[in-house]
Protein backbone atom coordinates (compact mmCIF):
# COMPACT_ATOMS: atom_id res chain seq x y z
CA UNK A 1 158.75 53.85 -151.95
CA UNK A 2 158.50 52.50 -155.81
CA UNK A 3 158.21 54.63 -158.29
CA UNK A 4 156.48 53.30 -161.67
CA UNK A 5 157.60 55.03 -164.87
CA UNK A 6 154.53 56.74 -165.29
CA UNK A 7 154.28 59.00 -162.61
CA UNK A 8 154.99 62.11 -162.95
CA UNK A 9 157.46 64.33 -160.75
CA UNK A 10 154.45 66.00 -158.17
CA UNK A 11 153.09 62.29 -158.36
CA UNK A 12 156.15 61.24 -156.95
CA UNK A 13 156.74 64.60 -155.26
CA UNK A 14 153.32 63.86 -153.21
CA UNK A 15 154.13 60.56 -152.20
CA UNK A 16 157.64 61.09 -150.78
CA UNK A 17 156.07 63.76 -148.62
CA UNK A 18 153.26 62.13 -147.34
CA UNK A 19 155.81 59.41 -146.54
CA UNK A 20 157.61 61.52 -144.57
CA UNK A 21 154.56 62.74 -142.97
CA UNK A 22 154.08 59.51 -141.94
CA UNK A 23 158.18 59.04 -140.40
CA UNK A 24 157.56 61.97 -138.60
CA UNK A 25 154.67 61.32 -137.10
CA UNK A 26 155.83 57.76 -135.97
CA UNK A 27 159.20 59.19 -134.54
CA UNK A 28 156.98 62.19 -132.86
CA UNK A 29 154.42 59.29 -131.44
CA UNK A 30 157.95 57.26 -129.83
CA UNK A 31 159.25 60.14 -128.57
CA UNK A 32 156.34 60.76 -126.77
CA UNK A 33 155.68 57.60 -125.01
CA UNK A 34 159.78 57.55 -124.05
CA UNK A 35 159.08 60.84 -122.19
CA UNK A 36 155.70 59.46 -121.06
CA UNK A 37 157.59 56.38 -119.44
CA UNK A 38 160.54 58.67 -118.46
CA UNK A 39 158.17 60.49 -116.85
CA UNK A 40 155.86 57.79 -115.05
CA UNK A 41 159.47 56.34 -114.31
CA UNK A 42 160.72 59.44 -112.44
CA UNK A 43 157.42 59.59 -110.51
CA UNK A 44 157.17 55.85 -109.13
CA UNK A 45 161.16 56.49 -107.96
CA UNK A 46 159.99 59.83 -105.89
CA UNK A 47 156.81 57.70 -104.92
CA UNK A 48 158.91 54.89 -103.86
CA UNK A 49 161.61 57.35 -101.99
CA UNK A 50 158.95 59.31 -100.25
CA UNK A 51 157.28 56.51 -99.03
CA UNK A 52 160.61 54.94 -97.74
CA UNK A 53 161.62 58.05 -95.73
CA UNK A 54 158.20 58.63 -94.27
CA UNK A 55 158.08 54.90 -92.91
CA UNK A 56 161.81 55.56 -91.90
CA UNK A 57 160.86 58.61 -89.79
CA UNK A 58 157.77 57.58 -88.61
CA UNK A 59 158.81 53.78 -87.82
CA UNK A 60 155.51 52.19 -88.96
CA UNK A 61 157.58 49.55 -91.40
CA UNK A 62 158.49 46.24 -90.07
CA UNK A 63 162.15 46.39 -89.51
CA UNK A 64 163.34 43.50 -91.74
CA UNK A 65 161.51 45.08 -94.82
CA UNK A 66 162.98 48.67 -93.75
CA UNK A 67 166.19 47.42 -93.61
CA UNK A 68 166.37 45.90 -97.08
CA UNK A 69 165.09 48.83 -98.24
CA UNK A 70 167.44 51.00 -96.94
CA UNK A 71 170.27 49.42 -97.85
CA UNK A 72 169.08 49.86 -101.77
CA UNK A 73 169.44 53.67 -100.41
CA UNK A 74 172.98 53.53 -98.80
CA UNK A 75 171.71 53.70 -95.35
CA UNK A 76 172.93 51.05 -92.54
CA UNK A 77 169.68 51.84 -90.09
CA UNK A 78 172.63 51.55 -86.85
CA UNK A 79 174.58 54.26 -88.35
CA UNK A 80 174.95 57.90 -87.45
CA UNK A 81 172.52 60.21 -89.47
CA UNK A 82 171.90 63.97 -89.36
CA UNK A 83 168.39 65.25 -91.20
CA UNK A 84 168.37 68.86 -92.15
CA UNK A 85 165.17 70.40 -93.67
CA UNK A 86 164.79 73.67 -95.31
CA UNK A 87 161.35 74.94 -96.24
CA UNK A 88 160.46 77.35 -98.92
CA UNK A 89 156.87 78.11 -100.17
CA UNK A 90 158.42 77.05 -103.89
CA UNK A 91 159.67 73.96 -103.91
CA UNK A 92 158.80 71.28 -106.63
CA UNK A 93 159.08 68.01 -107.46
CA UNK A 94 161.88 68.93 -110.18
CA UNK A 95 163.73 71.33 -107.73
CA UNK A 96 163.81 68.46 -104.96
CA UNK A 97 165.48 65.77 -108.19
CA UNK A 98 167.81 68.45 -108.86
CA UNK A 99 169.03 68.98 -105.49
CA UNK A 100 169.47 65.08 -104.30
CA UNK A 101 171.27 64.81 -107.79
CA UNK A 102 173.52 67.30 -106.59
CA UNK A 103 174.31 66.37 -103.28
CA UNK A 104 174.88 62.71 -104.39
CA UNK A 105 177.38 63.97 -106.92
CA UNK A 106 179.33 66.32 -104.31
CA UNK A 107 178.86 63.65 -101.31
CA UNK A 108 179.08 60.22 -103.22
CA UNK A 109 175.87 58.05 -103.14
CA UNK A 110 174.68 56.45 -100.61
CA UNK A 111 176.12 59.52 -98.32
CA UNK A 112 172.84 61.47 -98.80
CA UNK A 113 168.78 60.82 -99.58
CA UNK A 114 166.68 63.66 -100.30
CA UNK A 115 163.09 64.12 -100.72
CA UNK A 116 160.09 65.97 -100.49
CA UNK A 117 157.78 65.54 -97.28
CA UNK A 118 154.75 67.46 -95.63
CA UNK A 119 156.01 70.14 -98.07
CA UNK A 120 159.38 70.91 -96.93
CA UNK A 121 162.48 69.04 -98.31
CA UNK A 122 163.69 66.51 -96.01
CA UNK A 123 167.76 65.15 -96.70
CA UNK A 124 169.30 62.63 -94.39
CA UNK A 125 173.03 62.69 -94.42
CA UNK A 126 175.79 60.76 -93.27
CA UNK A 127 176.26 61.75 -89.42
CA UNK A 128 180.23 63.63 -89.64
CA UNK A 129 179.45 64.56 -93.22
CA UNK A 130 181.08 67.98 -93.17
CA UNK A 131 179.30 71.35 -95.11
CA UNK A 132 176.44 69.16 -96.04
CA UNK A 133 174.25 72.48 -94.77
CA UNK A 134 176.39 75.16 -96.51
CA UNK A 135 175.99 73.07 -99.57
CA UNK A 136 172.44 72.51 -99.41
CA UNK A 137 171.82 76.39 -98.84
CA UNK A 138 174.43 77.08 -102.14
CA UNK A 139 171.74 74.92 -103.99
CA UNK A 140 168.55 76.45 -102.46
CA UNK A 141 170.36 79.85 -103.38
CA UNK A 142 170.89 78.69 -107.21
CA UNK A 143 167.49 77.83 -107.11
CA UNK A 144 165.41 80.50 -105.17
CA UNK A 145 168.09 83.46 -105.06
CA UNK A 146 168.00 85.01 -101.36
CA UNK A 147 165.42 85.06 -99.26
CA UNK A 148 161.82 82.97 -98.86
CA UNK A 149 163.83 79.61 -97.76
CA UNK A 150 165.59 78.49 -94.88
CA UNK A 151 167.36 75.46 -93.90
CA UNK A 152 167.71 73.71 -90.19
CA UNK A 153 170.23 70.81 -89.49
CA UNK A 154 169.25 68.24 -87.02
CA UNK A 155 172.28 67.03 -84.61
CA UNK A 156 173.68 63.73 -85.33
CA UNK A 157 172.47 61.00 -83.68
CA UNK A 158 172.86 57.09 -83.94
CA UNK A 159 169.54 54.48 -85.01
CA UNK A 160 166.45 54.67 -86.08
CA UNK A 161 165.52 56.76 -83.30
CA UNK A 162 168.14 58.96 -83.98
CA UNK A 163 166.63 59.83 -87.62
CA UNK A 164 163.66 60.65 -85.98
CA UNK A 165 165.19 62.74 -82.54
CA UNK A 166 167.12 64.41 -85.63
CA UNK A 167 164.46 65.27 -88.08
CA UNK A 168 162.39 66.74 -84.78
CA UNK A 169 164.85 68.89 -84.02
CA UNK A 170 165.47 70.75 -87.46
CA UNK A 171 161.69 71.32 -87.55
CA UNK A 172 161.71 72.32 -84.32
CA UNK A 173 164.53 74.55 -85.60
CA UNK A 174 162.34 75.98 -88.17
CA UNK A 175 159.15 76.33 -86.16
CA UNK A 176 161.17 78.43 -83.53
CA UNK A 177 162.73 80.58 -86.19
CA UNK A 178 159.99 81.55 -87.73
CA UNK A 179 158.34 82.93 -84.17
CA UNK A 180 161.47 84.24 -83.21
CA UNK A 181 161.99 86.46 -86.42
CA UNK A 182 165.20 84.79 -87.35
CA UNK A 183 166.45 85.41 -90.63
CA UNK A 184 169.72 83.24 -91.05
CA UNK A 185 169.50 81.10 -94.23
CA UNK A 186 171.07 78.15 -91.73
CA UNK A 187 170.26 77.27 -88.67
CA UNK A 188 172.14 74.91 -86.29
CA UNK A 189 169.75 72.59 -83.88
CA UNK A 190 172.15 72.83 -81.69
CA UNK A 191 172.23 76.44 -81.65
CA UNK A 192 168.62 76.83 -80.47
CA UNK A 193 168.78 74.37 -77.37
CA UNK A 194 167.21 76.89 -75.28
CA UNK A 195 164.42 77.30 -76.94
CA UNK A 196 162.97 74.08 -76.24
CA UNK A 197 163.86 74.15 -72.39
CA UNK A 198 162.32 77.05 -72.52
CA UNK A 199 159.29 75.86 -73.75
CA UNK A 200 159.24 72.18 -72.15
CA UNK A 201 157.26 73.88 -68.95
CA UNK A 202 154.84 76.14 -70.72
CA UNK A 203 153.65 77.21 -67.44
CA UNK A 204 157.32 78.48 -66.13
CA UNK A 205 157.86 80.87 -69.50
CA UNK A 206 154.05 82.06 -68.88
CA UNK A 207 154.36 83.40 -65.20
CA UNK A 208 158.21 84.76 -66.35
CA UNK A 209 156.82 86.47 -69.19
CA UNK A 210 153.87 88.02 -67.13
CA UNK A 211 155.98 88.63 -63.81
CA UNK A 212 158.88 90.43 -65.78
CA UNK A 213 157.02 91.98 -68.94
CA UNK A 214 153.39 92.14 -67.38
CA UNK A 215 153.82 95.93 -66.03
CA UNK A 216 154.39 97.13 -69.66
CA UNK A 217 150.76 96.23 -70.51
CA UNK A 218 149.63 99.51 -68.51
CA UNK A 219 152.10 101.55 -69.77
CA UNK A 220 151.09 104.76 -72.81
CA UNK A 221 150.61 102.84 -76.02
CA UNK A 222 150.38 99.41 -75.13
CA UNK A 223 153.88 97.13 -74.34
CA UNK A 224 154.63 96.49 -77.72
CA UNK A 225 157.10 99.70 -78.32
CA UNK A 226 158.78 98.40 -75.37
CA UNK A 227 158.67 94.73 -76.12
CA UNK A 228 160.38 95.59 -79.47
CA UNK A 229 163.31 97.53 -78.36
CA UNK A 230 164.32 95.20 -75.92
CA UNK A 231 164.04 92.44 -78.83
CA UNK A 232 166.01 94.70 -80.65
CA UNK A 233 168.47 95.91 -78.30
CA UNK A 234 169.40 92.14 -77.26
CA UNK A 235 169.62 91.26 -81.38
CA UNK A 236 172.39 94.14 -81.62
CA UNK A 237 173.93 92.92 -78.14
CA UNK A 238 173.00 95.84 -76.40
CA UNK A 239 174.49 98.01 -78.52
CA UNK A 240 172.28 101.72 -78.01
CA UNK A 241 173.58 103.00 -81.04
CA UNK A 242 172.97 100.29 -83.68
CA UNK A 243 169.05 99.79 -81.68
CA UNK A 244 168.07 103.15 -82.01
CA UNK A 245 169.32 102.97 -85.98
CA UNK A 246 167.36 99.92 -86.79
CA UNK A 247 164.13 101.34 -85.37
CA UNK A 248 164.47 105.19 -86.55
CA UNK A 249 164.58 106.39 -83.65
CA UNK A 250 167.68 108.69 -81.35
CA UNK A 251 169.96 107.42 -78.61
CA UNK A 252 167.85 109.65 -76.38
CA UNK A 253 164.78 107.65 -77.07
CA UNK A 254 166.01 104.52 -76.74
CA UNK A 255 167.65 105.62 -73.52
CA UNK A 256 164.14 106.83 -72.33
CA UNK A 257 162.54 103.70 -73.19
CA UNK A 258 164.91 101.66 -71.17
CA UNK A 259 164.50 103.86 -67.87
CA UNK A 260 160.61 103.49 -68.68
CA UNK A 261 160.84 99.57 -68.94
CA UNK A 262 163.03 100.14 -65.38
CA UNK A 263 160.10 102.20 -63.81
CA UNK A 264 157.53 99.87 -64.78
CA UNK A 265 159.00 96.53 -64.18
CA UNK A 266 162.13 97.28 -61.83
CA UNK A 267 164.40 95.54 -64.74
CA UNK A 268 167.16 97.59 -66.67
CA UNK A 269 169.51 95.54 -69.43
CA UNK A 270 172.15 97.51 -68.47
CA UNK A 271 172.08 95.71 -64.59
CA UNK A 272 174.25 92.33 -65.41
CA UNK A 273 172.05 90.27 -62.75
CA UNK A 274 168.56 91.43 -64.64
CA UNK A 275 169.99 90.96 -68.15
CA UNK A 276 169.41 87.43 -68.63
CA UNK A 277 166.17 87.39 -66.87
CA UNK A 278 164.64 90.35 -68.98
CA UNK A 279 166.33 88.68 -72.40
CA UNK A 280 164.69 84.67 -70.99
CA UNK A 281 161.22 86.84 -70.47
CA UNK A 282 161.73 88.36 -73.94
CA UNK A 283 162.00 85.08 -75.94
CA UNK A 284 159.43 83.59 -74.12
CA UNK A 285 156.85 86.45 -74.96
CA UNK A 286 158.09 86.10 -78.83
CA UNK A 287 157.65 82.55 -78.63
CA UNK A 288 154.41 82.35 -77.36
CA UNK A 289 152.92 85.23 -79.06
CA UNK A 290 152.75 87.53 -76.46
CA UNK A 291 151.33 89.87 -75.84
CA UNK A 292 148.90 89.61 -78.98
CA UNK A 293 148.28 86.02 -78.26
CA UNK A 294 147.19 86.53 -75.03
CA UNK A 295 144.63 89.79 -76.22
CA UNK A 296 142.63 87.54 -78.82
């Protein structure tokens, strides 16, 4: 800026500030298109990830192409892979960044790929990698605090095919869960093998649930009293005591409960060889609704 000898000092005052009007406004102007590239940037790489893990788990790429593009990831296609999932009502875009940075830092790159898909978050790991679920639960708990999310891990398995028997499995995980009433923040795949046996011959679980549990439906106030202290009495390992805490009611109850569920159906929990078939007929009502599924 020139100053001639004539101004005088709000002249020059005047044009030194609209000056730096102008600086700031320039500087302001970059700053925003860096953030708007940044942030264009940031959303082609999620784009780009998303994409690559959806054609990876749903094998509609051509192989060649996939495998290129997984090894720009870190991921040898042969290799052993476990996919855990946790789903949460709240999960972002941001929140998904912040965890795959994470992991990456704690695991190494190219050990883990995370991303967001069909709304839950989706990581495949290296298969072996050890606490890769503890970890990811420590991060969902930094981000959520306890409760409202809840994390399944897939069981290793080699291939493509593998990604996919994985990622089927931690849903599956979830899905069961969820009917089950399960609250643990992780859950093991292979933890929960029954569950899909169990439901692999739909018909079987239906006439077990209706043999074993169908008497309750005539009994004073419907079988769900019934239903629910068994559910709870197997949760607490048959443990009278702790049951009849959790659902506010006395030892005596409970007890007369049980001997009702004996009259009715001719099964007692306490009778070793009825046990497991009353607990089998149990899960299979939770997990198919019963009986309000069955009464709509």
């Amino acid at each position: 800026m020139s100053v001639d000898s004539a101004d005088t000092p709000g002249a020059v005052h005047a044009r030194a500030a609209a000056l730096l009007a102008t600086a700031h406004a320039v500087l302001v102007s970059a700053l925003a298109g860096h953030r708007r590239q940044a942030r264009a940037e940031l959303a082609r790489h999620d784009s780009e990830r998303s994409a690559f893990v959806d054609d990876l788990l749903t094998g509609r790429a051509e192989p060649g192409g996939l495998a290129e593009r997984a090894h720009r990831y870190g991921i040898r296609l042969s290799a052993t892979h476990t996919v855990l999932v946790a789903r949460t009502p709240r999960l972002t875009a941001e929140i998904v960044r912040r965890v795959d940075a994470a992991l990456a830092a704690r695991f190494g790159e190219g050990n883990t790929l995370t991303t967001q898909r069909n709304g839950d978050l989706v990581c495949i790991s290296a298969g072996g990698l050890r606490g890769i679920g503890a970890e990811l639960a420590h991060l969902l708990l930094a981000e959520f605090g306890a409760g409202g999310w809840q994390v399944a891990v897939g069981r290793p398995h080699p291939g493509m095919p593998g990604l996919v028997a994985s990622l089927d499995e931690a849903r599956d995980a979830l899905d069961h869960a969820s009917k089950l009433g399960f609250t643990a923040p992780v859950l093991n795949a292979a933890d929960l093998l029954v569950f899909p046996v169990l439901l692999r011959d739909r018909g079987a679980i239906s006439d077990l649930v209706a043999t074993v549990l169908g008497p309750l439906t005539g009994a004073r106030g419907g079988p769900r009293p019934y239903l629910d202290t068994l559910s709870v009495l197997f949760d607490n390992q048959g443990n009278h005591t702790a049951t009849a805490r959790q659902l506010h009611l006395s030892v005596r109850a409970v007890t007369y409960r049980l001997d009702r569920i004996h009259h009715l159906t001719g099964y007692h929990p306490n009778e070793p060889t009825q046990r497991f078939t009353l607990h089998a007929a149990v899960l299979g009502a939770r997990l198919l609704g019963w009986p309000d599924a069955t009464t709509r």
